[in-house]
Protein backbone atom coordinates (compact mmCIF):
# COMPACT_ATOMS: atom_id res chain seq x y z
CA UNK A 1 -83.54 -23.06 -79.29
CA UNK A 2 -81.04 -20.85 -81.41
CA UNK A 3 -78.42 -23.15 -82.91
CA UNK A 4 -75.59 -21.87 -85.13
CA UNK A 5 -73.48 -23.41 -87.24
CA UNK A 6 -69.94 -23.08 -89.07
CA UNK A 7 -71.52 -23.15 -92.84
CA UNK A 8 -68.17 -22.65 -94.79
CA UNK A 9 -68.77 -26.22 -96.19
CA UNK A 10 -72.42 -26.35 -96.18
CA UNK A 11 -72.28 -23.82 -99.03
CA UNK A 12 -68.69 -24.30 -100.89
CA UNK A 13 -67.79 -28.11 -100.45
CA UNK A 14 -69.44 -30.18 -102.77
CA UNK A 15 -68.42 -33.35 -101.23
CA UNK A 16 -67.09 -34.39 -97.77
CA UNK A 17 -67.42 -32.39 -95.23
CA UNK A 18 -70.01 -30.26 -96.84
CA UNK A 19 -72.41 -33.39 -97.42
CA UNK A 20 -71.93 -33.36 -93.61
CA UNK A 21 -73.14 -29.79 -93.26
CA UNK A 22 -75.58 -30.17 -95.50
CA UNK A 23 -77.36 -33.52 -94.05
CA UNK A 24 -77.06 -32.70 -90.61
CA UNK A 25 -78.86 -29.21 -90.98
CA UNK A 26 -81.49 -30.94 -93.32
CA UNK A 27 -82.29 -33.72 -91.14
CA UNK A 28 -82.47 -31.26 -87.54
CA UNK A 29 -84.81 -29.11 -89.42
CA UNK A 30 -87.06 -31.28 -90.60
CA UNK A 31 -87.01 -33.23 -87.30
CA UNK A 32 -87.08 -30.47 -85.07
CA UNK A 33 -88.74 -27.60 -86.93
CA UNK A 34 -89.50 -25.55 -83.81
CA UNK A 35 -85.69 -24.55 -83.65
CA UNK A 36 -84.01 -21.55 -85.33
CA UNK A 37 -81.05 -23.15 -86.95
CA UNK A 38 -78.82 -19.81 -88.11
CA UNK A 39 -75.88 -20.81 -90.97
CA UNK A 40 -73.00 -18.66 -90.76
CA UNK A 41 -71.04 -18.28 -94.03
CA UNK A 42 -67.96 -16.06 -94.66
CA UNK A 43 -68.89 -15.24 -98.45
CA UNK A 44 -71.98 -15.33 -100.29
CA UNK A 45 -72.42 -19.37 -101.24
CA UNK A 46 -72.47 -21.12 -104.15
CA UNK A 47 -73.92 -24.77 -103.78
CA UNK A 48 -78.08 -24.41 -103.35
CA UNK A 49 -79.10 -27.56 -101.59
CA UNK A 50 -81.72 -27.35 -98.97
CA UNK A 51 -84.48 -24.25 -98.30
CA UNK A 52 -83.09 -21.19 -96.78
CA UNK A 53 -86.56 -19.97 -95.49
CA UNK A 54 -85.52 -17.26 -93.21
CA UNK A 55 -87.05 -18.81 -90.42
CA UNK A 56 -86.42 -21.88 -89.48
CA UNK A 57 -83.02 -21.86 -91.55
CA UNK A 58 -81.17 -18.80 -91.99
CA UNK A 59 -77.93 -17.77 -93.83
CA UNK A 60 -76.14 -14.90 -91.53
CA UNK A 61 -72.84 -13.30 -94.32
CA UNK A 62 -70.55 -10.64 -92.97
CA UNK A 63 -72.52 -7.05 -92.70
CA UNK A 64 -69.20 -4.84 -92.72
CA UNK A 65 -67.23 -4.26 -95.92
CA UNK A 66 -64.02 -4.85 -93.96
CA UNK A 67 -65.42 -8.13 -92.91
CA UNK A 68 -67.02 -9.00 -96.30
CA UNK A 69 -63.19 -8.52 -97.64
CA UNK A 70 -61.37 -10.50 -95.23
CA UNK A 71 -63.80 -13.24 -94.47
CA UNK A 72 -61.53 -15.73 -93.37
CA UNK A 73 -60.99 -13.82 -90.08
CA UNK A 74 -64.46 -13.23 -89.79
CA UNK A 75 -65.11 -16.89 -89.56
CA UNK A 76 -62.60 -17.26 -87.22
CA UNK A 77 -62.68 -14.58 -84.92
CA UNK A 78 -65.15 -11.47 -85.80
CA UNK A 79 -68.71 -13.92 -86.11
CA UNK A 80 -68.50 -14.28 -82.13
CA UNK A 81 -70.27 -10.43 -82.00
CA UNK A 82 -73.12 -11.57 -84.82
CA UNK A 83 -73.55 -14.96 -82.64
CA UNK A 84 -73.44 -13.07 -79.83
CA UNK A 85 -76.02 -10.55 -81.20
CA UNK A 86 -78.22 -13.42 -82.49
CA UNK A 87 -78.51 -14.49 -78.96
CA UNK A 88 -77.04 -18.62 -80.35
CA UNK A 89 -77.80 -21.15 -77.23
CA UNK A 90 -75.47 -23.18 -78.92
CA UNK A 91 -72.78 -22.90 -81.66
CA UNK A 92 -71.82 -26.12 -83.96
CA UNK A 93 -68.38 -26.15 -85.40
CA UNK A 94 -69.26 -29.17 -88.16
CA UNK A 95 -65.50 -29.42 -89.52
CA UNK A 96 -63.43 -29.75 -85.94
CA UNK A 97 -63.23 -25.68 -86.10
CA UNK A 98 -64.59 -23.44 -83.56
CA UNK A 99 -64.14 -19.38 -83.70
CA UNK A 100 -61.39 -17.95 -81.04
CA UNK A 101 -62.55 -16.72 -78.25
CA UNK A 102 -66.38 -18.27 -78.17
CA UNK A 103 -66.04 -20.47 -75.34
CA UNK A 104 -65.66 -16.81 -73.21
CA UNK A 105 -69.35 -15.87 -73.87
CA UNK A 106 -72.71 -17.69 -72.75
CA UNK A 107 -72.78 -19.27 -75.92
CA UNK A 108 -72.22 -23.40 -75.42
CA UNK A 109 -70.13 -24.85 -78.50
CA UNK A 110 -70.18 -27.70 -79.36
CA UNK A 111 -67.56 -29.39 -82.41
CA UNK A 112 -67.36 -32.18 -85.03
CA UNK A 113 -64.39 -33.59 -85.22
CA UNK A 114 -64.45 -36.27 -88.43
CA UNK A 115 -60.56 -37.64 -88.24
CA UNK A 116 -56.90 -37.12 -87.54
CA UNK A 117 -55.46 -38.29 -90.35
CA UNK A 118 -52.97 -35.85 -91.12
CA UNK A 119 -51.60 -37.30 -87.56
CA UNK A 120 -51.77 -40.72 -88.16
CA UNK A 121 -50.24 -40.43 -92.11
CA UNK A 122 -48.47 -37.10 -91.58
CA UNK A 123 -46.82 -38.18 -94.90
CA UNK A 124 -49.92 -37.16 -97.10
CA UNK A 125 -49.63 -33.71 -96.03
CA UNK A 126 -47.63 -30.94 -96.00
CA UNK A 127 -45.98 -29.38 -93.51
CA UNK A 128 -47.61 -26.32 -93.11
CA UNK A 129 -50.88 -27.96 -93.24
CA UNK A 130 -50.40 -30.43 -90.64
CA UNK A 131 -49.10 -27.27 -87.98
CA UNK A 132 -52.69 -25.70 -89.31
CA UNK A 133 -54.68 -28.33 -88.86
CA UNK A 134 -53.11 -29.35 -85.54
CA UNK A 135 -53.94 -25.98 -84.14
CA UNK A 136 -57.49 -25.12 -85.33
CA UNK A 137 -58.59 -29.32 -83.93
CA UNK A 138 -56.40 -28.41 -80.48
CA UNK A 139 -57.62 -25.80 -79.90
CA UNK A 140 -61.50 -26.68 -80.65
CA UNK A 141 -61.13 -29.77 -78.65
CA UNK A 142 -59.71 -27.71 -75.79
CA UNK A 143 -62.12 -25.02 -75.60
CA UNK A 144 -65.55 -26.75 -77.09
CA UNK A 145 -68.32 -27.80 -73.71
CA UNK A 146 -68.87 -31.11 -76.43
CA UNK A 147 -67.10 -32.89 -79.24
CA UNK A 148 -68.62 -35.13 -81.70
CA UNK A 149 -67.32 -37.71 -83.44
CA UNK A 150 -68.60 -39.92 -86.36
CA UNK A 151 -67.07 -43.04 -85.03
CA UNK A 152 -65.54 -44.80 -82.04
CA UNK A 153 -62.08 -44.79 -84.19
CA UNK A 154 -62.36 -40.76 -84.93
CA UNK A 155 -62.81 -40.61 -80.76
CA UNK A 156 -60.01 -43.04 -79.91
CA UNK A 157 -58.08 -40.89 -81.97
CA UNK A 158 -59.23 -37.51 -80.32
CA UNK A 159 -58.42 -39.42 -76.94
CA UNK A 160 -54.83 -40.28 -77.71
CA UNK A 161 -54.02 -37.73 -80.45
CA UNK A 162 -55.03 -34.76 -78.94
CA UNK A 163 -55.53 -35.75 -75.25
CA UNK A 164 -58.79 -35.17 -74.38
CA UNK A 165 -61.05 -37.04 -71.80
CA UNK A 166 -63.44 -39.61 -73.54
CA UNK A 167 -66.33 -38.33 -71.21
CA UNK A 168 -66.18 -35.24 -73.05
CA UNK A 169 -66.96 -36.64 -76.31
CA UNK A 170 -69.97 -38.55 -77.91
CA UNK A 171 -70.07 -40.27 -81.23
CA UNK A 172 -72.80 -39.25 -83.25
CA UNK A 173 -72.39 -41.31 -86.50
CA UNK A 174 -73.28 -39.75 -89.99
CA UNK A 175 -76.32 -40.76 -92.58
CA UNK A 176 -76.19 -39.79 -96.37
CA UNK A 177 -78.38 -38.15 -98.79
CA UNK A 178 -81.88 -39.76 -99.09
CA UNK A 179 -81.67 -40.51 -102.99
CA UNK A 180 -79.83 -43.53 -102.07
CA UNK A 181 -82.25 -44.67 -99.66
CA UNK A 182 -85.29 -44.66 -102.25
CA UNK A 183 -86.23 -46.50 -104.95
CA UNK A 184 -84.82 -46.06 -107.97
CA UNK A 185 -87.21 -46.29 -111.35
CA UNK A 186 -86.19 -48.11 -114.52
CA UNK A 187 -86.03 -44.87 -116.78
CA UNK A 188 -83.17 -43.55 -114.57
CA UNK A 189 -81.64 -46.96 -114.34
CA UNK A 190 -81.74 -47.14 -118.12
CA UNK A 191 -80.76 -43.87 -119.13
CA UNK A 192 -77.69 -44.11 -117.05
CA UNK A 193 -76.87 -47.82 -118.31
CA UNK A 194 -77.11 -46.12 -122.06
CA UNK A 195 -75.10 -42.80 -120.88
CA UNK A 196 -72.49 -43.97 -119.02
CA UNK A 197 -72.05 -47.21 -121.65
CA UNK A 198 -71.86 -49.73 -118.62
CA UNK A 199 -71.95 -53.63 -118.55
CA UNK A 200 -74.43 -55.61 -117.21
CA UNK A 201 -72.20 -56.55 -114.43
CA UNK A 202 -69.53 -54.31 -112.79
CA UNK A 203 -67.65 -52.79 -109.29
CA UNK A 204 -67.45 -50.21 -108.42
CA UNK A 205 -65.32 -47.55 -106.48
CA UNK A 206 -66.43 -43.82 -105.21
CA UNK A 207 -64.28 -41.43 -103.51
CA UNK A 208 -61.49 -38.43 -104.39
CA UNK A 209 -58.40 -40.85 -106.58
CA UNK A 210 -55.62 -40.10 -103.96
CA UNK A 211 -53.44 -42.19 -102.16
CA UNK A 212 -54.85 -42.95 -98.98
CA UNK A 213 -58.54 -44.16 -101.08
CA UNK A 214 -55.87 -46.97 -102.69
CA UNK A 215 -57.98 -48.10 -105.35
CA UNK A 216 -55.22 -48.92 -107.30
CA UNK A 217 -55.16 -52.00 -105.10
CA UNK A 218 -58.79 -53.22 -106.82
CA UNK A 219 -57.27 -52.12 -109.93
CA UNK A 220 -54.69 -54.91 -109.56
CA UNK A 221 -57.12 -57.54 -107.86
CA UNK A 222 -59.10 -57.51 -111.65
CA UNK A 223 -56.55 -57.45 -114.00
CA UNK A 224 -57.30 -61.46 -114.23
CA UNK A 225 -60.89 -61.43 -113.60
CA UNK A 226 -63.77 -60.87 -116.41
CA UNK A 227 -65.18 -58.23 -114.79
CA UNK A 228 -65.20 -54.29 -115.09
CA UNK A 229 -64.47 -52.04 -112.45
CA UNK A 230 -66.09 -48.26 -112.55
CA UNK A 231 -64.37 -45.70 -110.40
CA UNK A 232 -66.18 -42.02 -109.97
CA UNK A 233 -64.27 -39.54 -108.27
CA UNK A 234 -62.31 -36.40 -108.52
CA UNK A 235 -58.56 -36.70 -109.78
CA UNK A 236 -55.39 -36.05 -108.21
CA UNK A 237 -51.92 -36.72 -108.94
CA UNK A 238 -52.39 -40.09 -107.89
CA UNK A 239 -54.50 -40.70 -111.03
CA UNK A 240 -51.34 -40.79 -112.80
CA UNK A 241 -49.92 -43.64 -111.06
CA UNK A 242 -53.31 -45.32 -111.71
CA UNK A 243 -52.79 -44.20 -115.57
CA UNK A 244 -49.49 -45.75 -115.99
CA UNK A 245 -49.94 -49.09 -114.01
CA UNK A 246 -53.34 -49.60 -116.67
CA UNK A 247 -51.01 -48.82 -119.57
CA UNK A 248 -48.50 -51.01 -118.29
CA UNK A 249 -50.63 -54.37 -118.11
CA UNK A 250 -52.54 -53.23 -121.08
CA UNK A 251 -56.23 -53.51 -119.13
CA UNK A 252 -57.87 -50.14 -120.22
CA UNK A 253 -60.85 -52.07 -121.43
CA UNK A 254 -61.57 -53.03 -117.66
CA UNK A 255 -61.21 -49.84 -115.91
CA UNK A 256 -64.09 -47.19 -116.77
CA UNK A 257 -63.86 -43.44 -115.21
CA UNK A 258 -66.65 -41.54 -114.86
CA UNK A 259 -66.64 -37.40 -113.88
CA UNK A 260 -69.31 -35.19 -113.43
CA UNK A 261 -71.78 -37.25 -112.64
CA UNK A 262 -74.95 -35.72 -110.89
CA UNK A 263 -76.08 -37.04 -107.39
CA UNK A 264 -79.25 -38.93 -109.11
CA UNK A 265 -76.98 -41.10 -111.67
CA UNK A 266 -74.79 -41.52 -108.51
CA UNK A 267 -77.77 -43.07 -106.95
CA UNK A 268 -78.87 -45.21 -109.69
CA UNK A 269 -74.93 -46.55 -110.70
CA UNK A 270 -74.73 -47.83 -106.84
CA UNK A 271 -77.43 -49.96 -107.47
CA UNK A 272 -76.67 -51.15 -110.80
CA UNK A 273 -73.22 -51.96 -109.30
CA UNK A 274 -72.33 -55.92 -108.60
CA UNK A 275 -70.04 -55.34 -106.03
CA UNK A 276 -68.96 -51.94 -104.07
CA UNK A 277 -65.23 -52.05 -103.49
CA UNK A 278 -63.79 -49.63 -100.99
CA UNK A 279 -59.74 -50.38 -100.23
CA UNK A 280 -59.30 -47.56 -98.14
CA UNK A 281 -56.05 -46.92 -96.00
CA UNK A 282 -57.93 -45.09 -93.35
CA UNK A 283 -61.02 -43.39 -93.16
CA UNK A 284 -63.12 -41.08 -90.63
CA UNK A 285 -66.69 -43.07 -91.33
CA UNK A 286 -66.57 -43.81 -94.80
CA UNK A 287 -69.88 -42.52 -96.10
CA UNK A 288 -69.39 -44.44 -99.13
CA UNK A 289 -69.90 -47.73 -97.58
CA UNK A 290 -73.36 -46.86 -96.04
CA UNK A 291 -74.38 -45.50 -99.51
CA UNK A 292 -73.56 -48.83 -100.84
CA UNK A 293 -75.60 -50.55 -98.25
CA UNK A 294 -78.76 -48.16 -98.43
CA UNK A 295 -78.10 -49.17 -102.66
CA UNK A 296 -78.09 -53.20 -101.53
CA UNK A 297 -75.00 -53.52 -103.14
CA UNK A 298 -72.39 -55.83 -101.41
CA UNK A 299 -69.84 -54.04 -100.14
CA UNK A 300 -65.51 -55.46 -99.97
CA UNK A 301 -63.60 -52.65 -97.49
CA UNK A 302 -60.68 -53.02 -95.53
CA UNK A 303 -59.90 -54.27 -92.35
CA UNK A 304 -59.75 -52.11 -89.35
CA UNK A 305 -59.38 -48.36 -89.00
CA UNK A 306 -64.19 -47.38 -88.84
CA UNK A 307 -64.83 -49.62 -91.55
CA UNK A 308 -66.87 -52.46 -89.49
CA UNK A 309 -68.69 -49.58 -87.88
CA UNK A 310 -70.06 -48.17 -91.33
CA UNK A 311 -69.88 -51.94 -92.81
CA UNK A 312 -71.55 -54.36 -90.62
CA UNK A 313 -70.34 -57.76 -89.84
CA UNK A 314 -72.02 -58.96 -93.30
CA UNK A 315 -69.81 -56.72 -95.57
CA UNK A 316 -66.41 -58.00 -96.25
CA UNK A 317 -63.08 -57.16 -95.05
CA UNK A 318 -59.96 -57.62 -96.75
CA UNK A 319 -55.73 -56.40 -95.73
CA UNK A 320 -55.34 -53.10 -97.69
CA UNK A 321 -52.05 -53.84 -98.82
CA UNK A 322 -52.99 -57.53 -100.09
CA UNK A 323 -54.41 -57.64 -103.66
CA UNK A 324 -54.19 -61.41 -103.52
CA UNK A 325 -56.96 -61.52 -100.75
CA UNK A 326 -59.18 -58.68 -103.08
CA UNK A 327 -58.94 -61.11 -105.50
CA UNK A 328 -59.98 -63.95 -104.25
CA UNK A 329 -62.96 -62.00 -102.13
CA UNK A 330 -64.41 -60.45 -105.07
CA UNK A 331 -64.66 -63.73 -106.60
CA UNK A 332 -66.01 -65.09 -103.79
CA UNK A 333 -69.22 -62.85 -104.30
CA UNK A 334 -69.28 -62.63 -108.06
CA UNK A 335 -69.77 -65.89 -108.77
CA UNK A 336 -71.95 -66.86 -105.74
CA UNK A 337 -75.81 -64.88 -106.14
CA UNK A 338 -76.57 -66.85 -103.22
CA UNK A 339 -74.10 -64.69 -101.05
CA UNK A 340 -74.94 -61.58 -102.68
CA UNK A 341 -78.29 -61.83 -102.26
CA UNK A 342 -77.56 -62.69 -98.19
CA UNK A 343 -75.03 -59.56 -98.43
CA UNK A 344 -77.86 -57.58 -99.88
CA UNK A 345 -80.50 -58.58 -97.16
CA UNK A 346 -78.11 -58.05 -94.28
CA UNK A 347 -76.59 -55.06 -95.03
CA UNK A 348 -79.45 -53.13 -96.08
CA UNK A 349 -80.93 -54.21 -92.67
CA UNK A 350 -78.07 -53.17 -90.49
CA UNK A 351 -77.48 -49.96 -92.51
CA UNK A 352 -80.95 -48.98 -90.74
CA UNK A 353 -78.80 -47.90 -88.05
CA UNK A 354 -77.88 -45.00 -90.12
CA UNK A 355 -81.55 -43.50 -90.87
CA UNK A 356 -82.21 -39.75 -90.21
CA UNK A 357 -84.53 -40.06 -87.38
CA UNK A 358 -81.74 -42.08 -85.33
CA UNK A 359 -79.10 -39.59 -86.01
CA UNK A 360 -81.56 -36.56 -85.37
CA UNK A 361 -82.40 -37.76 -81.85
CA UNK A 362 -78.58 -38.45 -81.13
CA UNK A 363 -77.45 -35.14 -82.13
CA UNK A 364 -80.90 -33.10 -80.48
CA UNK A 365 -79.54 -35.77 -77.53
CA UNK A 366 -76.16 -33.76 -77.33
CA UNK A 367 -77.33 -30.22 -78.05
CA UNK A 368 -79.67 -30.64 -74.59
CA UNK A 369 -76.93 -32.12 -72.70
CA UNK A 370 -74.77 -29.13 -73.48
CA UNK A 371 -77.08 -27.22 -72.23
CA UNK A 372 -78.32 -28.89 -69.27
C-alpha cells in the first residue's frame, strides 16, 4: 500500500501537531514495514527525527521552481499531480487539511481532525484566522472518504460544529514519544536535578503559557503551600500576566521556568516530578497527561472537555476556574504517598491503552476500511 501524508508539521513543528506527524509515521512504519509511506513537504525541512530511507519512508518536495517558490499552493492544490503520479492508495491529511480537489481522483483521503477550538473559544483567535481555519476543516470534513479524531470530544465536536455524520468518523486516539515510556537511568536523573537546580519535591506543568493552558490557576493554588511548581513551555503574552500576578504576591521563589529543554531532560523531569498539574480550559487529547502517566507521575487536570479520556478514572479532576479545589487536591496527594503510590500503579496501567501497537492496528484498521 502507497500512503501519503500532509508532512508540513512532521518537518517544521516542533511540538503539537508535528509530534503527531512524527509518531504516527514512526509507529506505521515500524509496524507495518511492507508499506510505502511517501511524506509530502512544501519546503525542504528542518526538524530530523525519524529515518528517511527512501523506501519505506520517503520525503516527496516540490520539483518545479514555480512550485518550490510558492509552496503554500503547492500543498494545497498543485501536490494532487505528484500524488497522483506516485500512484497514493490513500492520502492522510494529519492537521484537519486536505489538498483541493483530491477527493476527484482515485486517491481515498482520509483526515485528522485534532479540535475545534477556535469554535468553541472564538475569543482566542483572530478573526481572520477563525474564517481560515473554518474553511480548510469544512471543507476536509466535507470532501475526506474518513475523518479521524483523537477523542470522542474532538468527534462530538466535528458532529455538531461542522455537521458531519458520526458514521463517517472514527477516533483513533494519539500515543507519545517512547522516551517517556522507558526507563530512565540515575546519571540523567542526576544531571538534570544538578542542571535545572530542582527540589527534591516539585509539580509540574508542560504546555505553550497561553490562556486557554491556565496555569496561572496552579500558580495561585501554591502560593500557600511549601511546595515548588516547575512550568516548561514556550511563552506568549500570557506569560506576562503570569509575571505580574508572581510579583504581586511576592512568590518568585516557588515558581521555576525552564526553556529549551531537550526531549531526554523532558523525560527525566516528568518523573522526578511529585505531582503533574494540567488546568487546562479545553484541550483536543492532551498529550501531556499520557506523558505524565507513561512517567508514573500523578496527574491533577480539569474536569470535562477529553481529559478523563487521556486521564483515567485514577487521575484527578478539579473545576478550571476554582483554585480553591487545586488547592486542596494537590494537598490531598502531597502529603498522602499512600495515594500517590495507588495513582502511580493505576495510571501507568490504564495509560497502556495508549501503546504504539494499539494505535498502529487502529489506524492500519481505518486505512483498510477506506479502501474496502
Amino acid at each position: 500500500m502507497n500512503i501519503g501524508f500532509d508532512a508540513k508539521r512532521f518537518f517544521h513543528n516542533r511540538t503539537g501537531l508535528g509530534n503527531y506527524s512524527r509518531d504516527l509515521i514512526r509507529i506505521l512504519a515500524h509496524y507495518f514495514p511492507n508499506n510505502k509511506y511517501v511524506l509530502y513537504n512544501p519546503k525542504p525541512k528542518k526538524i530530523d527525527s525519524i529515518v528517511i530511507d527512501g523506501t519505506t519512508i520517503v520525503e516527496k518536495l516540490p520539483f518545479k521552481k514555480i512550485e518550490k517558490k510558492l509552496s503554500s499552493l503547492w500543498r494545497i492544490y498543485n501536490v494532487v499531480f505528484q500524488i497522483k503520479e506516485d500512484n497514493i492508495n490513500i492520502y492522510h491529511g494529519l492537521s484537519g487539511e486536505i489538498p483541493i480537489g483530491l477527493h476527484k481522483t482515485s486517491t481515498k483521503t482520509v483526515v485528522t481532525i485534532h479540535d475545534l477550538i477556535f469554535i468553541r473559544y472564538p475569543e482566542m483567535y483572530s478573526f481572520f484566522d477563525r474564517k481560515i481555519h473554518l474553511k480548510k476543516f469544512q471543507y476536509a470534513a466535507n470532501n475526506s472518504d474518513l475523518i479521524i479524531a483523537i477523542s470522542e470530544q474532538t468527534k462530538r465536536d466535528i458532529v455538531d460544529f461542522l455537521k458531519i455524520n458520526p458514521d463517517k468518523i472514527r477516533v483513533v486516539y494519539q500515543g507519545c514519544a517512547p522516551i517517556f515510556k522507558e526507563e530512565i537511568g540515575t546519571k540523567l536523573l542526576d544531571s538534570v536535578v544538578e542542571k535545572y537546580n530542582l527540589p527534591s519535591k516539585f509539580l509540574l506543568n508542560v504546555g505553550t503559557i497561553e490562556k486557554r493552558k491556565n496555569v496561572l490557576l496552579a500558580i495561585k493554588a501554591i502560593k500557600d503551600i511549601d511546595i515548588k511548581l516547575v512550568i516548561i513551555g514556550k511563552k506568549t503574552n500570557y506569560y506576562n500576566e503570569i509575571t505580574t500576578y508572581i510579583q504581586d504576591t511576592t512568590i518568585e521563589d516557588k515558581i521555576i521556568f525552564l526553556e529549551n529543554v531537550s526531549l531526554n531532560e523532558l523525560a527525566a523531569i516528568y518523573r522526578l516530578a511529585t505531582i503533574f498539574i494540567y488546568p487546562s480550559v479545553f484541550e483536543g487529547f492532551g498529550i501531556p497527561i499520557i506523558e505524565a502517566l507513561y512517567s508514573k507521575t500523578p496527574v491533577i487536570t480539569s474536569t470535562g472537555s477529553c481529559f478523563s479520556e487521556a486521564g483515567g478514572k485514577d487521575s484527578m479532576y478539579v473545576d478550571c476556574n476554582d483554585t480553591e479545589a487545586l488547592k486542596s487536591g494537590i494537598e490531598a496527594i502531597l502529603f498522602d504517598e499512600t495515594k500517590q503510590e495507588t495513582m502511580k500503579r493505576n495510571g501507568f496501567e490504564f495509560v497502556q491503552k495508549f501503546n504504539d501497537d494499539v494505535i498502529a492496528r487502529e489506524l492500519m484498521k481505518v486505512y483498510d476500511e477506506v479502501l474496502s
